[in-house]
C-alpha atoms as a PDB file:
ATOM      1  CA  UNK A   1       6.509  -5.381  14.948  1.00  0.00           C
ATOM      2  CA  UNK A   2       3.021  -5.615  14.692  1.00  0.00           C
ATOM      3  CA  UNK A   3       0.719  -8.382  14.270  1.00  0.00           C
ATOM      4  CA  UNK A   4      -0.102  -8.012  10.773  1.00  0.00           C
ATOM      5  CA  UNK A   5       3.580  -7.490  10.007  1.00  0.00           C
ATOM      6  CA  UNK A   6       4.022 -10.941  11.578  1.00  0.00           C
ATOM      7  CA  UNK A   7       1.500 -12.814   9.989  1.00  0.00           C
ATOM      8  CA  UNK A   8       2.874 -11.775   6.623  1.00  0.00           C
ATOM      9  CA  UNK A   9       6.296 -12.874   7.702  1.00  0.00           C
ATOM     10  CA  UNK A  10       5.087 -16.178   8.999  1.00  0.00           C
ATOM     11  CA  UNK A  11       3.225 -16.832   5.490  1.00  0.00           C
ATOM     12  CA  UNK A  12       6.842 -15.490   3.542  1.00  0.00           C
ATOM     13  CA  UNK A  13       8.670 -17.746   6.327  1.00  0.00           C
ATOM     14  CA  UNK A  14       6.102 -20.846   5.531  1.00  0.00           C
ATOM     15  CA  UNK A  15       6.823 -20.149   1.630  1.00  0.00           C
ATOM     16  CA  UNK A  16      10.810 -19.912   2.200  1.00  0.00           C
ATOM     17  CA  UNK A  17      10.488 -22.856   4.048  1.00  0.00           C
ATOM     18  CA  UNK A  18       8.746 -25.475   1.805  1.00  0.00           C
ATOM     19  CA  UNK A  19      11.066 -23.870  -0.897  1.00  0.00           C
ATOM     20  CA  UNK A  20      14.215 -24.741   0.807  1.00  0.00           C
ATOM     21  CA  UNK A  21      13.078 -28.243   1.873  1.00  0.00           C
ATOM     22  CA  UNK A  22      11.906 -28.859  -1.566  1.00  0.00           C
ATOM     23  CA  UNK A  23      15.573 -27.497  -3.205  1.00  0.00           C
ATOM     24  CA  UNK A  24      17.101 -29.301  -0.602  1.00  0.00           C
ATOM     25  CA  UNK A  25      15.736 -32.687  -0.968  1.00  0.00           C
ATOM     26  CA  UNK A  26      16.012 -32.377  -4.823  1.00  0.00           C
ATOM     27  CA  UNK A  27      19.381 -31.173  -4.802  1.00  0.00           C
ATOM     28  CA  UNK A  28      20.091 -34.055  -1.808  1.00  0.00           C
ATOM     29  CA  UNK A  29      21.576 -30.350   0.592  1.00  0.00           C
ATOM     30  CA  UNK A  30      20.864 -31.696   4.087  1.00  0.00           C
ATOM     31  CA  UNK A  31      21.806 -27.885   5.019  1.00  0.00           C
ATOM     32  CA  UNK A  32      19.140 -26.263   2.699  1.00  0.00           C
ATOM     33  CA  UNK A  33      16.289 -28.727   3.412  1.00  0.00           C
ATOM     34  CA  UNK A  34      17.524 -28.078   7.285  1.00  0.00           C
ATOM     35  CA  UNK A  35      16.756 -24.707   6.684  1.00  0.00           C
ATOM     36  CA  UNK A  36      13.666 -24.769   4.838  1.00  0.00           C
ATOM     37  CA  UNK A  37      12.423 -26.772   8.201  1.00  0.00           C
ATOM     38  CA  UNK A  38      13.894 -24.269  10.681  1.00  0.00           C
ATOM     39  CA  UNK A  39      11.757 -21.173   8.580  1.00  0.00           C
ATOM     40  CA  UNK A  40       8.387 -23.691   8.833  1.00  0.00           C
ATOM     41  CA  UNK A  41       9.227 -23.966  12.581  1.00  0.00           C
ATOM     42  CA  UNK A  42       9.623 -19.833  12.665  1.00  0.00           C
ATOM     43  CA  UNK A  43       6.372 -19.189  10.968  1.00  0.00           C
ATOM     44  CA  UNK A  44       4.653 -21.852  13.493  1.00  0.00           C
ATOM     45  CA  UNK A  45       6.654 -20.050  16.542  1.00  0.00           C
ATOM     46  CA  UNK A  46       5.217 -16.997  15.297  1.00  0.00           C
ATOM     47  CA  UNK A  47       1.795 -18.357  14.696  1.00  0.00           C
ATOM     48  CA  UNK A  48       1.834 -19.174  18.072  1.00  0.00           C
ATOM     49  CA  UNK A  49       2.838 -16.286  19.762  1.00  0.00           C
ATOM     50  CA  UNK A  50       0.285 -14.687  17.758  1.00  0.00           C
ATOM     51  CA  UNK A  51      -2.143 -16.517  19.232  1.00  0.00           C
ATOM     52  CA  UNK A  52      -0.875 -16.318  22.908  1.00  0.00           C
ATOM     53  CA  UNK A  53      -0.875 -13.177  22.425  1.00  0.00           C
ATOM     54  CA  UNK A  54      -4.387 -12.368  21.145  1.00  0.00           C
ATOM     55  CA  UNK A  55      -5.604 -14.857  24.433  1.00  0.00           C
ATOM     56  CA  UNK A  56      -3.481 -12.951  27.098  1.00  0.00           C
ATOM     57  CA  UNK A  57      -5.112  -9.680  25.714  1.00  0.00           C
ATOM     58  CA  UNK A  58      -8.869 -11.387  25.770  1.00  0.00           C
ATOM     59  CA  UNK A  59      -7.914 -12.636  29.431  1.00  0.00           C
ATOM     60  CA  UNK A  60      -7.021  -9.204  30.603  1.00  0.00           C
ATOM     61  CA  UNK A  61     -10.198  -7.771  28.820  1.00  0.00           C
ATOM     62  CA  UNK A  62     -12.179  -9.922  30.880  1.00  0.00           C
ATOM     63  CA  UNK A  63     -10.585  -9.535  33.880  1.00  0.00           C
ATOM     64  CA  UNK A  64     -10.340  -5.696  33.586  1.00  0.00           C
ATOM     65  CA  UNK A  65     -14.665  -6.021  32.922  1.00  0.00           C
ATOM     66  CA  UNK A  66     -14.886  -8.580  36.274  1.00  0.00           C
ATOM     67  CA  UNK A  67     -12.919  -5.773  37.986  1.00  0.00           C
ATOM     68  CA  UNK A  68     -15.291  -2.989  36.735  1.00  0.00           C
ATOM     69  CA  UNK A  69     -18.231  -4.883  37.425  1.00  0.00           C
ATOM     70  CA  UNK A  70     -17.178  -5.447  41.178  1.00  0.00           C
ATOM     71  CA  UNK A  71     -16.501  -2.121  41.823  1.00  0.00           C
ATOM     72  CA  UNK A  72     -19.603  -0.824  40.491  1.00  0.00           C
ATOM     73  CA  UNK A  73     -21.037  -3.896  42.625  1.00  0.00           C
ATOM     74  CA  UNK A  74     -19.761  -2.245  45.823  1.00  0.00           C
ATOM     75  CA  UNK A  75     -20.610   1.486  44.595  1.00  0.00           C
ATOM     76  CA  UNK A  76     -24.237   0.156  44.559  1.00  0.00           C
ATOM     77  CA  UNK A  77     -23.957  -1.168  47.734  1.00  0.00           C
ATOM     78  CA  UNK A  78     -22.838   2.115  49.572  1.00  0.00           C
ATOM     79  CA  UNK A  79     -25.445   3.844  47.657  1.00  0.00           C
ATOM     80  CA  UNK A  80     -27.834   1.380  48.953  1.00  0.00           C
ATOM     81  CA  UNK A  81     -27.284   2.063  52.468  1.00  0.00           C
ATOM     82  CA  UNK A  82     -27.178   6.090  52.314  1.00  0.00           C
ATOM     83  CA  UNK A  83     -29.971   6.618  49.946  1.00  0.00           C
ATOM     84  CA  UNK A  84     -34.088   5.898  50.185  1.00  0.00           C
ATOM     85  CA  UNK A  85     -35.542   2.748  48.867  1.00  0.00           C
ATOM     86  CA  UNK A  86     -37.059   5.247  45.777  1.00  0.00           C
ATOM     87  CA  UNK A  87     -33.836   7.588  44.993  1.00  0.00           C
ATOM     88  CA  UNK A  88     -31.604   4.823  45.203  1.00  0.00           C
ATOM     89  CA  UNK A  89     -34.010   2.808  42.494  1.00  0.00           C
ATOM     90  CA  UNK A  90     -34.004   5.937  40.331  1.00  0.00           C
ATOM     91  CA  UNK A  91     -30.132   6.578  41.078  1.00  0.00           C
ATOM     92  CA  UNK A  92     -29.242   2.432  40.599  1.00  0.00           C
ATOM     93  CA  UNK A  93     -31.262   2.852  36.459  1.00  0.00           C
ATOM     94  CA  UNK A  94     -29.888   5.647  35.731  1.00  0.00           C
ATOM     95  CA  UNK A  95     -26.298   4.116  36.306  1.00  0.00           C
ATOM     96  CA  UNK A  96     -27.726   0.692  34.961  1.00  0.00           C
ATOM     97  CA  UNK A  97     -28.585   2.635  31.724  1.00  0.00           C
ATOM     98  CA  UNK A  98     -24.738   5.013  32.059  1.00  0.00           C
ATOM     99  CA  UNK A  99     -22.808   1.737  32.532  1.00  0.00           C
ATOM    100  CA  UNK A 100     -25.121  -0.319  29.595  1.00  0.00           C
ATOM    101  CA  UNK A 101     -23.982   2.493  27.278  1.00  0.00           C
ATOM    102  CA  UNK A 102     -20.546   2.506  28.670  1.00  0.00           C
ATOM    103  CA  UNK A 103     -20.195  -1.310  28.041  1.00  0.00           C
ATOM    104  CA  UNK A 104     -21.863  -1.004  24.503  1.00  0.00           C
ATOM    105  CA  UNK A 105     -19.461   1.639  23.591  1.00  0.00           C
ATOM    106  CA  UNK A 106     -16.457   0.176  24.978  1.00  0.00           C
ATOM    107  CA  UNK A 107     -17.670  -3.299  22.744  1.00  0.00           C
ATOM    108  CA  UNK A 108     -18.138  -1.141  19.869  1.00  0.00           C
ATOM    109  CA  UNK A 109     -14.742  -0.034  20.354  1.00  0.00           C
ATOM    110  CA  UNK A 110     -13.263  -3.554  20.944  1.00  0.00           C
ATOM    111  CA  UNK A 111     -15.294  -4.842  17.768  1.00  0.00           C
ATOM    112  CA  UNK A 112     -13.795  -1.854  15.309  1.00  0.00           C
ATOM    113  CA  UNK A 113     -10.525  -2.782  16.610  1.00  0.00           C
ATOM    114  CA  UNK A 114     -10.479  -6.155  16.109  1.00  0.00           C
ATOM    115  CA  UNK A 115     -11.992  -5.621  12.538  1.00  0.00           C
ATOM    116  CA  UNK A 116      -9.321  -3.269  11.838  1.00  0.00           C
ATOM    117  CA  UNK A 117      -6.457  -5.463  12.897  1.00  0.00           C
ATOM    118  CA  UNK A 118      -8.391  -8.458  10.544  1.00  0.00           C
ATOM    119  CA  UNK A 119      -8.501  -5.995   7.580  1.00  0.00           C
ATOM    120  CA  UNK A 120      -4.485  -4.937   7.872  1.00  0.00           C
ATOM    121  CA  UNK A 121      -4.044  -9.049   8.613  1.00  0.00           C
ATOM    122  CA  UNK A 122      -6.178  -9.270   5.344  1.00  0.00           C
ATOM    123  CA  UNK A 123      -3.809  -6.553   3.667  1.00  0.00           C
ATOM    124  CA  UNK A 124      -1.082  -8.201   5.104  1.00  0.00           C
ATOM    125  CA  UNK A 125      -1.770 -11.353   3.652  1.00  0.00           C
ATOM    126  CA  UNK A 126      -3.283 -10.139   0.146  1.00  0.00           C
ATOM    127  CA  UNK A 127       0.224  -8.452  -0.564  1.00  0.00           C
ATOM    128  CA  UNK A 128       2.298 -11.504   1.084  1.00  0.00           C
ATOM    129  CA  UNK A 129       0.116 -13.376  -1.503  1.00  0.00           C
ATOM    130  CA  UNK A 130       0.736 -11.050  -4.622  1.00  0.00           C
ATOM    131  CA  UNK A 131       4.767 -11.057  -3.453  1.00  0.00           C
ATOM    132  CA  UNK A 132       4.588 -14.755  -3.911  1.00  0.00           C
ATOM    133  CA  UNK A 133       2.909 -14.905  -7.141  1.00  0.00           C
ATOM    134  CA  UNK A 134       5.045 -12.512  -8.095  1.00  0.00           C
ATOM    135  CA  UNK A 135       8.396 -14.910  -7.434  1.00  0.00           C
ATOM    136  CA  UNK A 136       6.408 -17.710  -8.850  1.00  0.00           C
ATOM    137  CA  UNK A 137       6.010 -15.751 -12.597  1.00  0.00           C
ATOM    138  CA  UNK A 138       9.857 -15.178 -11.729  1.00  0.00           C
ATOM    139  CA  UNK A 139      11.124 -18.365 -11.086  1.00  0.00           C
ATOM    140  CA  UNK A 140       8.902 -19.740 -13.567  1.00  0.00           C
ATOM    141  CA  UNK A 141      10.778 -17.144 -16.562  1.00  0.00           C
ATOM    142  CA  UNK A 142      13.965 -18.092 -15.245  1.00  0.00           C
ATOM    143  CA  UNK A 143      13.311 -21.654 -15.576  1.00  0.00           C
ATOM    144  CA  UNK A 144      12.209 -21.065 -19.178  1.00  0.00           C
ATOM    145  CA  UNK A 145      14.825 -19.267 -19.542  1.00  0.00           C
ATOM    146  CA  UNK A 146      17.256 -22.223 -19.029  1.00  0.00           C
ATOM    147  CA  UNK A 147      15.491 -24.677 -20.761  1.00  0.00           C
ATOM    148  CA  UNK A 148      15.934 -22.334 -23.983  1.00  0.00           C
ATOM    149  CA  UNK A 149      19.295 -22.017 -22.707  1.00  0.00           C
ATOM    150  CA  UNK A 150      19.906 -25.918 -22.119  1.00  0.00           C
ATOM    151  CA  UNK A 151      18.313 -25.902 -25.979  1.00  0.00           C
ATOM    152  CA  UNK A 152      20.594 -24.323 -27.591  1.00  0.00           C
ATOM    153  CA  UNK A 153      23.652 -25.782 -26.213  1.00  0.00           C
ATOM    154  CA  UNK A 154      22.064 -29.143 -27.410  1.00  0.00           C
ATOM    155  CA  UNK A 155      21.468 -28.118 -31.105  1.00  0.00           C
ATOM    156  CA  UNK A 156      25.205 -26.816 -30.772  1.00  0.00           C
ATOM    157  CA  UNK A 157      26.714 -30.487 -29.357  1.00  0.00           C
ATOM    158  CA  UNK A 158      24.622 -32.260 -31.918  1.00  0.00           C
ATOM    159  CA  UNK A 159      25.828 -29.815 -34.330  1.00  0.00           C
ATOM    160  CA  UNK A 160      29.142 -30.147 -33.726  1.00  0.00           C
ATOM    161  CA  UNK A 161      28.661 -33.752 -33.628  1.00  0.00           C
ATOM    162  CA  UNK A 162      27.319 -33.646 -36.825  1.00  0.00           C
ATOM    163  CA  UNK A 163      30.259 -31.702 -38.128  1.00  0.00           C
ATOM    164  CA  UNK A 164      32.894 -33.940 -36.281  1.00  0.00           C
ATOM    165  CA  UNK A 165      31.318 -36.952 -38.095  1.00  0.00           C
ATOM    166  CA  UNK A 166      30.900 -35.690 -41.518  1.00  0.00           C
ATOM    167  CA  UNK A 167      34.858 -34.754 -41.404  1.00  0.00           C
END
């Protein structure tokens, strides 16, 4: 599953969660508020993995870059000995300037990545958001819904009240 994936589900698992625990404390369920607190502790799980994740991938970056560098460090070094003190300065800026370029492109690469993944996290989250207001205008119908419903069947008991006390 990807990353954005789970950082929508984490948000929907936060929401479920604080649902549950509310239900579950109003309604005195032990079970349901239980399981409102095991979704929270998903979402933070996730979260974290999430974030383990994104550090083990910036560790290998860098040590795949202090790998590069130390071969090219060596490379240099051979060139040094077989070449003249003015073709290997020529030779060593020309590679300078190959590598520079190399390293640019690879950052621009890194960067549009990273700004990708944050715009389908964004996506991610924008729709996770909509979903939710979504089930709020829901719930919130429903509960109108019963409170006409709770209404009526008052105007009927006082009603029949009414007509149980004028007979």
């Amino acid at each position: 599953m990807s990353n954005q994936a789970n950082a929508g589900s984490g948000f929907v698992d936060r929401m479920k969660g604080k649902a549950k625990q509310a239900a579950g404390s109003i309604l005195g369920d032990r079970k349901l508020k239980k399981e409102g607190e095991l979704h929270e502790q998903k979402a933070d799980t996730a979260k974290e993995a999430r974030e383990l994740e994104a550090a083990a991938a910036q560790e290998r970056a860098e040590a795949e870059l202090t790998a590069r560098e130390k071969e090219v460090a060596v490379e240099r070094q051979e060139l040094a000995a077989e070449e003249s003190a003015d073709a290997r300065e020529t030779r060593l800026e020309r590679e300078k300037a190959a590598e520079k370029r190399q390293a640019e492109q690879e950052q621009a690469k890194r960067e549009a990545a990273v700004e990708r993944q944050a715009h389908a996290q964004e996506s991610a989250i924008n729709r996770d958001e909509a979903e939710a207001a979504r089930e709020r205008v829901q719930d919130h119908q429903e509960a109108a819904q019963l409170e006409n419903e709770a209404e009526r069947a008052r105007r009927a008991a006082e009603a029949l009240e009414q007509a149980a006390n004028e007979s």
